[in-house]
C-alpha atoms as a PDB file:
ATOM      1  CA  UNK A   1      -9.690  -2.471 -44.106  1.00  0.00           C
ATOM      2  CA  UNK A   2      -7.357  -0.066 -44.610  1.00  0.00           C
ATOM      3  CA  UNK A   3      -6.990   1.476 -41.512  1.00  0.00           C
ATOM      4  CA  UNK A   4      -6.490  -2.483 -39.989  1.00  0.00           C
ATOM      5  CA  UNK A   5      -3.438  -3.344 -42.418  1.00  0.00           C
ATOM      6  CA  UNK A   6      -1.371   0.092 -41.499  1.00  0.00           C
ATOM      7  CA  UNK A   7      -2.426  -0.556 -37.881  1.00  0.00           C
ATOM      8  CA  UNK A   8       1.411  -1.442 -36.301  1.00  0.00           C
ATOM      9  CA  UNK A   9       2.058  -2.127 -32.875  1.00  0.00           C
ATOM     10  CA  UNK A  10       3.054   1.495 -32.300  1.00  0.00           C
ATOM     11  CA  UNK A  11      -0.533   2.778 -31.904  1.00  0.00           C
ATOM     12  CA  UNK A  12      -0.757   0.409 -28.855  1.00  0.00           C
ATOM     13  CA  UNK A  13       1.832   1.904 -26.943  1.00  0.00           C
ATOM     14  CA  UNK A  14      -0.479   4.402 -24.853  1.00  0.00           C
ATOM     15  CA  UNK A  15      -2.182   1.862 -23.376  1.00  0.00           C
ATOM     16  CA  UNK A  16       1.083   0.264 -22.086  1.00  0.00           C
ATOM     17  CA  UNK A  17       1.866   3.307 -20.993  1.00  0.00           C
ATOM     18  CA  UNK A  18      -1.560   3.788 -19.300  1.00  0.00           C
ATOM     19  CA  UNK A  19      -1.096   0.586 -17.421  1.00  0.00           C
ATOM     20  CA  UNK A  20       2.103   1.384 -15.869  1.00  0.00           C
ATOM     21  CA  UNK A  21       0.803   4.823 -15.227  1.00  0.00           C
ATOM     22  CA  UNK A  22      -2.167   3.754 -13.125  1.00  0.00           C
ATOM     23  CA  UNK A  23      -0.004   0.967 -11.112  1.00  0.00           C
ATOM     24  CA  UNK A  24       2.392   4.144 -10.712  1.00  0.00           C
ATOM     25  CA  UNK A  25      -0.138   6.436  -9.275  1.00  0.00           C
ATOM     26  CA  UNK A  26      -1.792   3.267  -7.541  1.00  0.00           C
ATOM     27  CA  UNK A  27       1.235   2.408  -5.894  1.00  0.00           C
ATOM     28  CA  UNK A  28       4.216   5.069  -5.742  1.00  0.00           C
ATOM     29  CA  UNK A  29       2.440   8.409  -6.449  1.00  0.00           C
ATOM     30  CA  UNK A  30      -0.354   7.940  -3.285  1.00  0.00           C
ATOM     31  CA  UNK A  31       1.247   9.752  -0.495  1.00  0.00           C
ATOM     32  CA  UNK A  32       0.958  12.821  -2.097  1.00  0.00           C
ATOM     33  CA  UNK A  33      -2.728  12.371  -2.279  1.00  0.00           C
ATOM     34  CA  UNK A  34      -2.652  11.391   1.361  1.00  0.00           C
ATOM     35  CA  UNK A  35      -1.100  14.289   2.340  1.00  0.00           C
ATOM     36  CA  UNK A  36      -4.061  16.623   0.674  1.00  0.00           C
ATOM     37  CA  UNK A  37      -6.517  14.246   2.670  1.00  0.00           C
ATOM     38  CA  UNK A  38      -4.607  14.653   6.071  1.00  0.00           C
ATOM     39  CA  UNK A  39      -4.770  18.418   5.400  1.00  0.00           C
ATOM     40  CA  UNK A  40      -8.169  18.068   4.982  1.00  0.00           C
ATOM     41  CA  UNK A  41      -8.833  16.255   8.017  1.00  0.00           C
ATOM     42  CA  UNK A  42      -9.561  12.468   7.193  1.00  0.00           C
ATOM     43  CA  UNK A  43      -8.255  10.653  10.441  1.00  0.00           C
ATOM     44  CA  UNK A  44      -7.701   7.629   8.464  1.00  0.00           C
ATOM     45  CA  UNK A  45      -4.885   8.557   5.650  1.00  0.00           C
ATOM     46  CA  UNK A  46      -1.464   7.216   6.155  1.00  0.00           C
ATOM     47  CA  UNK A  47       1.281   8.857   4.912  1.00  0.00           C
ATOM     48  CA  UNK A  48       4.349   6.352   4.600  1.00  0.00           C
ATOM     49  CA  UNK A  49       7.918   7.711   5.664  1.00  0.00           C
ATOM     50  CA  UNK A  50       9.406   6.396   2.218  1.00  0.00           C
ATOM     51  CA  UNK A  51       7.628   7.761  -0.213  1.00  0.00           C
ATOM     52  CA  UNK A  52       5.934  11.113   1.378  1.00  0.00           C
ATOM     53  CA  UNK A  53       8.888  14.080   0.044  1.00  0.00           C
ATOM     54  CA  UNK A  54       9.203  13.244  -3.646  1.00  0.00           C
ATOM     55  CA  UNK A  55       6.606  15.695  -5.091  1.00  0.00           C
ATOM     56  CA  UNK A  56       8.833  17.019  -8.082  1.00  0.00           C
ATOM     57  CA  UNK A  57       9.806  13.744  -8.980  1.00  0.00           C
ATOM     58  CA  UNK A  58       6.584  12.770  -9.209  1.00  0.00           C
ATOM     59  CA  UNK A  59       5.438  15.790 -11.718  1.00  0.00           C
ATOM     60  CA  UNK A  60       8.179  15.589 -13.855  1.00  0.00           C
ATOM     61  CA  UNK A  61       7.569  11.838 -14.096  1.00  0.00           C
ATOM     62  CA  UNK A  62       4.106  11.767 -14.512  1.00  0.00           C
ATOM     63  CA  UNK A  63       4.377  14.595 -17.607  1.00  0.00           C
ATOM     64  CA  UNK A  64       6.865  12.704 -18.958  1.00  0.00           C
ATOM     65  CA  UNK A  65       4.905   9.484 -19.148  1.00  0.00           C
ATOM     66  CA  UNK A  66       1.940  11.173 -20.352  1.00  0.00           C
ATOM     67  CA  UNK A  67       3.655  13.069 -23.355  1.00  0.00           C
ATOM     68  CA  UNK A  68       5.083   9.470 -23.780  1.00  0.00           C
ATOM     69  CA  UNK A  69       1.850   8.263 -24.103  1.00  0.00           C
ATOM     70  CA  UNK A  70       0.181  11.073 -26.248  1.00  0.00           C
ATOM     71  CA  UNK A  71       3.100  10.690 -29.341  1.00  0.00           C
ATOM     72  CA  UNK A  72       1.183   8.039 -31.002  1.00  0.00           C
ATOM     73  CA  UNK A  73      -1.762  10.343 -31.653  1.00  0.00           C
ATOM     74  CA  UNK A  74       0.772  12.322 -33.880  1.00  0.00           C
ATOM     75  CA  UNK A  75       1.998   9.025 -35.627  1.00  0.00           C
ATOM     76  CA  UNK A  76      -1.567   8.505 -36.509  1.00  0.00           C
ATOM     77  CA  UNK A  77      -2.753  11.720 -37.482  1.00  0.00           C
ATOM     78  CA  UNK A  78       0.817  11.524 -39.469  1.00  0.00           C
ATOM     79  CA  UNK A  79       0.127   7.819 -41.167  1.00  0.00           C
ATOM     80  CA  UNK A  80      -3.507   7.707 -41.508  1.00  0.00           C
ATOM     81  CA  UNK A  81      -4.185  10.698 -42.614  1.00  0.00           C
ATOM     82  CA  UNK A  82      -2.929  13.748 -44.861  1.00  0.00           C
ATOM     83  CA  UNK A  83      -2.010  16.237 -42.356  1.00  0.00           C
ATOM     84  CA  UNK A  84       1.075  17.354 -41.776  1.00  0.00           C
ATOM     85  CA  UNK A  85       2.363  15.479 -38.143  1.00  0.00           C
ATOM     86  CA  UNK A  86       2.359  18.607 -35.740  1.00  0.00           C
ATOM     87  CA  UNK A  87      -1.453  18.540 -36.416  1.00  0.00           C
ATOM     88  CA  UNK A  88      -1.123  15.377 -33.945  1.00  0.00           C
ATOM     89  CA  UNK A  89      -0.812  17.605 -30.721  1.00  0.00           C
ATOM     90  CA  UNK A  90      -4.433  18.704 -31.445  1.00  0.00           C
ATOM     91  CA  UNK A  91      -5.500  15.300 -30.332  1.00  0.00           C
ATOM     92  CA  UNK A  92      -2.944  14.468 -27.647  1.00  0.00           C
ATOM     93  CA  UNK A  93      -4.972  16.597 -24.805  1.00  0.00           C
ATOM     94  CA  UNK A  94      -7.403  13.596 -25.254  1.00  0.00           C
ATOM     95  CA  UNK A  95      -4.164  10.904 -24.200  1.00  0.00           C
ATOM     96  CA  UNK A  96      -3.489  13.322 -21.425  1.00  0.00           C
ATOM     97  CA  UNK A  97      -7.171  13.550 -20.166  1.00  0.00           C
ATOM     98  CA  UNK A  98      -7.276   9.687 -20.511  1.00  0.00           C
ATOM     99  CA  UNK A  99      -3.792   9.879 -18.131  1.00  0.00           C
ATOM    100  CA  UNK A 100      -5.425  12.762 -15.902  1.00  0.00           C
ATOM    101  CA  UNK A 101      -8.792   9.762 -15.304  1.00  0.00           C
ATOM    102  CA  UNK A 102      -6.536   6.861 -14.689  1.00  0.00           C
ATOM    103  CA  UNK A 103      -4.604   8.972 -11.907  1.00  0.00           C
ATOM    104  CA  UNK A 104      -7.638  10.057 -10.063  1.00  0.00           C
ATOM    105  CA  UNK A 105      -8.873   6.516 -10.200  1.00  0.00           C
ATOM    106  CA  UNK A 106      -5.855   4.923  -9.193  1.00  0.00           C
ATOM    107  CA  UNK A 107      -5.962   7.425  -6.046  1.00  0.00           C
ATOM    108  CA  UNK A 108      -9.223   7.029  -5.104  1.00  0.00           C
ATOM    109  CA  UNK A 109      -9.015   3.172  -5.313  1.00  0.00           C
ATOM    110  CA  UNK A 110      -5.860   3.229  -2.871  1.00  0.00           C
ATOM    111  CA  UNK A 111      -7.686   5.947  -0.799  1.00  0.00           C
ATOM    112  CA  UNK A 112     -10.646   3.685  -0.209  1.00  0.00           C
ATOM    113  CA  UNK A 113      -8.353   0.369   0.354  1.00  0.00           C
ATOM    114  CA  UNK A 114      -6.788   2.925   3.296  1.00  0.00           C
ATOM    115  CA  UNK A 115     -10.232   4.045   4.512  1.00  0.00           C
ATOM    116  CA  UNK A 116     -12.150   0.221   4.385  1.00  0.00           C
ATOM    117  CA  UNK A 117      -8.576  -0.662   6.764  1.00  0.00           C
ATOM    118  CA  UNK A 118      -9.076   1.887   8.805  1.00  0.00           C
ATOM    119  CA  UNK A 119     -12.921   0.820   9.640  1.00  0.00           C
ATOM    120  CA  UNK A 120     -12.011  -2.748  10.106  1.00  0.00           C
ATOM    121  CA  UNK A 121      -9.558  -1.422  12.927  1.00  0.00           C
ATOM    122  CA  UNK A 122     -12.304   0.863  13.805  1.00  0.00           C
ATOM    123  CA  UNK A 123     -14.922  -2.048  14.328  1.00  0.00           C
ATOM    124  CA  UNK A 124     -12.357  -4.297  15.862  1.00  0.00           C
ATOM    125  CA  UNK A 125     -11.126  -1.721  18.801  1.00  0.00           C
ATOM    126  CA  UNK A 126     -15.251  -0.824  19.464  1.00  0.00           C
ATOM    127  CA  UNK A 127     -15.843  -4.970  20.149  1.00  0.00           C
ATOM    128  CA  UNK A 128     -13.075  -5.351  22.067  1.00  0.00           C
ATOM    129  CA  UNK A 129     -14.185  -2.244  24.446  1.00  0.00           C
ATOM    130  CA  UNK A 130     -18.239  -3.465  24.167  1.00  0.00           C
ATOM    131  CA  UNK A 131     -17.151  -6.997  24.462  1.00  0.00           C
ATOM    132  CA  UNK A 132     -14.973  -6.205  28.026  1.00  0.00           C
ATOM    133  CA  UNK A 133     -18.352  -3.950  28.984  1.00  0.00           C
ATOM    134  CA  UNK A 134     -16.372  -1.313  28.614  1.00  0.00           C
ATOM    135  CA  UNK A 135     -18.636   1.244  26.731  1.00  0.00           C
ATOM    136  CA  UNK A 136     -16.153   4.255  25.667  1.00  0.00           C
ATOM    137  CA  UNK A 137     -17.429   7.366  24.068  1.00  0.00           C
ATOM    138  CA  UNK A 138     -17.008   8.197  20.549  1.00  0.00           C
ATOM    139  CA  UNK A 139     -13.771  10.178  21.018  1.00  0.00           C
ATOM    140  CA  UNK A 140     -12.214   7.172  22.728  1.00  0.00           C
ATOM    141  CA  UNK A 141     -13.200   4.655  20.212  1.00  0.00           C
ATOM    142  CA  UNK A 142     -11.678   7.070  17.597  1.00  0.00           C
ATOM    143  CA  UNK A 143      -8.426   8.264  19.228  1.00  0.00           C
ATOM    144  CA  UNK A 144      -7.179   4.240  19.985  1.00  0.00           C
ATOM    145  CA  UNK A 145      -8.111   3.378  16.583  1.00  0.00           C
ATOM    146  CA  UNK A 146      -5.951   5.620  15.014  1.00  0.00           C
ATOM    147  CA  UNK A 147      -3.584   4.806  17.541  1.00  0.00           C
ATOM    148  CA  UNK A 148      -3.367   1.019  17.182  1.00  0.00           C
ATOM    149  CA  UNK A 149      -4.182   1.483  13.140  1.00  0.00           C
ATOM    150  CA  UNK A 150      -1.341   4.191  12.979  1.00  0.00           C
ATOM    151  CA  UNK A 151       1.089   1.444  14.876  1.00  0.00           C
ATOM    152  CA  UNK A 152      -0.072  -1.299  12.770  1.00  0.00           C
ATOM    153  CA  UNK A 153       0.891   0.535   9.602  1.00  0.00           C
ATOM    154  CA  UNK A 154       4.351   1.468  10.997  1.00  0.00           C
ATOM    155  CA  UNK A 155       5.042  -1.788  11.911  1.00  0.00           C
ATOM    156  CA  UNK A 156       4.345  -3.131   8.371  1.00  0.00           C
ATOM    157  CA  UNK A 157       5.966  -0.252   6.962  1.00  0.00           C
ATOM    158  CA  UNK A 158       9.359  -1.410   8.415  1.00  0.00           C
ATOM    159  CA  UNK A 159       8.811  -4.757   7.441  1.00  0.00           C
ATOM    160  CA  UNK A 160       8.459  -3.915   4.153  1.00  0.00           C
ATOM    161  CA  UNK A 161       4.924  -5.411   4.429  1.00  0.00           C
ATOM    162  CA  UNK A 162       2.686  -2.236   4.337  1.00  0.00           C
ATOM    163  CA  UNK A 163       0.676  -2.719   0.804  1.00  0.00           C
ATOM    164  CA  UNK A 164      -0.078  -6.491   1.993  1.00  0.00           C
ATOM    165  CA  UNK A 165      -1.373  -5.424   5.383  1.00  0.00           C
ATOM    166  CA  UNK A 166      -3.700  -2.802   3.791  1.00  0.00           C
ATOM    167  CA  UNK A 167      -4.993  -4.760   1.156  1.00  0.00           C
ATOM    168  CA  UNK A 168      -5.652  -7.577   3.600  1.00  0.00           C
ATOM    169  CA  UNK A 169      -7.350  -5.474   5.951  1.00  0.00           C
ATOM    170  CA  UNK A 170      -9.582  -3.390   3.272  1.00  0.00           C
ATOM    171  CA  UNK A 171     -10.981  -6.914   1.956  1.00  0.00           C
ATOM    172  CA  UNK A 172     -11.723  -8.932   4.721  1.00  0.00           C
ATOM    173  CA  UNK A 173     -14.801 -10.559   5.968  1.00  0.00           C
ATOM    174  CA  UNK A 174     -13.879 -11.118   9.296  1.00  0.00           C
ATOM    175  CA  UNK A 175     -15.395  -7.821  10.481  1.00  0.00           C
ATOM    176  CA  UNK A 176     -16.141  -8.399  14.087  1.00  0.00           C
ATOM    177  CA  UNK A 177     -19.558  -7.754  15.305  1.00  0.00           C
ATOM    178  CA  UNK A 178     -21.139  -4.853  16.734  1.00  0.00           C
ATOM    179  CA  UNK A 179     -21.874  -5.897  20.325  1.00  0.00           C
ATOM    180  CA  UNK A 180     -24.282  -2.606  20.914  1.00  0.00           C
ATOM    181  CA  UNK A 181     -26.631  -3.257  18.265  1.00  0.00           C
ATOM    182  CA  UNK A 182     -26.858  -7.313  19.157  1.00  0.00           C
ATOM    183  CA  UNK A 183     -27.431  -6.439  22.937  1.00  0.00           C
ATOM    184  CA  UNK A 184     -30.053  -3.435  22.189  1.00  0.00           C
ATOM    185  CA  UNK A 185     -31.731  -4.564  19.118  1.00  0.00           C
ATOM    186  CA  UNK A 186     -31.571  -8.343  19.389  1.00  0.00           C
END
């Protein structure tokens, strides 16, 4: 019982901390990871102009946050126990790994809202071509969807509506049929 009554709002502060640093990475941080997965070849990650040259600022803040967040481990190794406080940054790595985790989840979540858009458009431009009887190869189908899903996103980008478009897209239900598979498996 202890441990509850010398338990002050301080020790709570990491996980404050660990919310705004997943809707950081969620949100502001992504590009960067968009530009490793355009490097690497995935058709569907979009870069946005704003936020795609900031990659120091993005370090330093993200270290800073996550010291932030590991300097209640000292205050409790300091209150709760009778160690001296610098004893604390022996348990602080496990704040940081906790911050490390929420910032590949955060990117992943945001990469898979991108991809799940990217399919919809994907799905939408293949009806349109089945539905006219236009049957276009596989390189076709691919090169106007990233056209008209690249477009899209730059449109919504300048209207300041980008986030809303993707997350609108990525959790649809109006995913239009596939005409192929209706005609040849019926």
């Amino acid at each position: 019982m202890e441990i509850l009554d010398t338990l002050t709002y301080w020790f709570w502060i990491p996980v404050l901390f660990w919310v705004g640093l997943y809707f950081w990475f969620h949100r502001v941080s992504y590009p960067l990871y968009m530009k490793k997965l355009v490097k690497n070849g995935q058709k569907w990650a979009y870069v946005p102009r704003v936020r795609s040259y900031f990659k120091l600022f993005d370090l330093i803040f993200t270290l800073v946050m996550a010291a932030v967040s590991a300097l209640p481990a000292i205050w409790v190794i300091y209150n709760w126990t009778d160690l001296e406080w610098f004893y604390g940054f022996a348990v602080s790595p496990l704040f940081l790994i906790v911050g490390v985790i929420l910032c590949k989840i955060a990117k992943k979540s945001t990469a898979n809202m991108y991809r799940n858009a990217y399919f919809l458009e994907y799905r939408r431009v293949r009806y349109e071509s089945e539905s006219k009887g236009d049957f276009r190869s596989e390189t076709d189908v691919q090169n106007r969807t990233i056209w008209s899903f690249t477009k899209k996103l730059k449109e919504a980008e300048s209207k300041g509506r980008l986030w809303e478009m993707v997350y609108l897209m990525s959790k649809t239900k109006k995913i239009p049929p596939d005409v192929y598979a209706e005609t040849m498996y019926g």
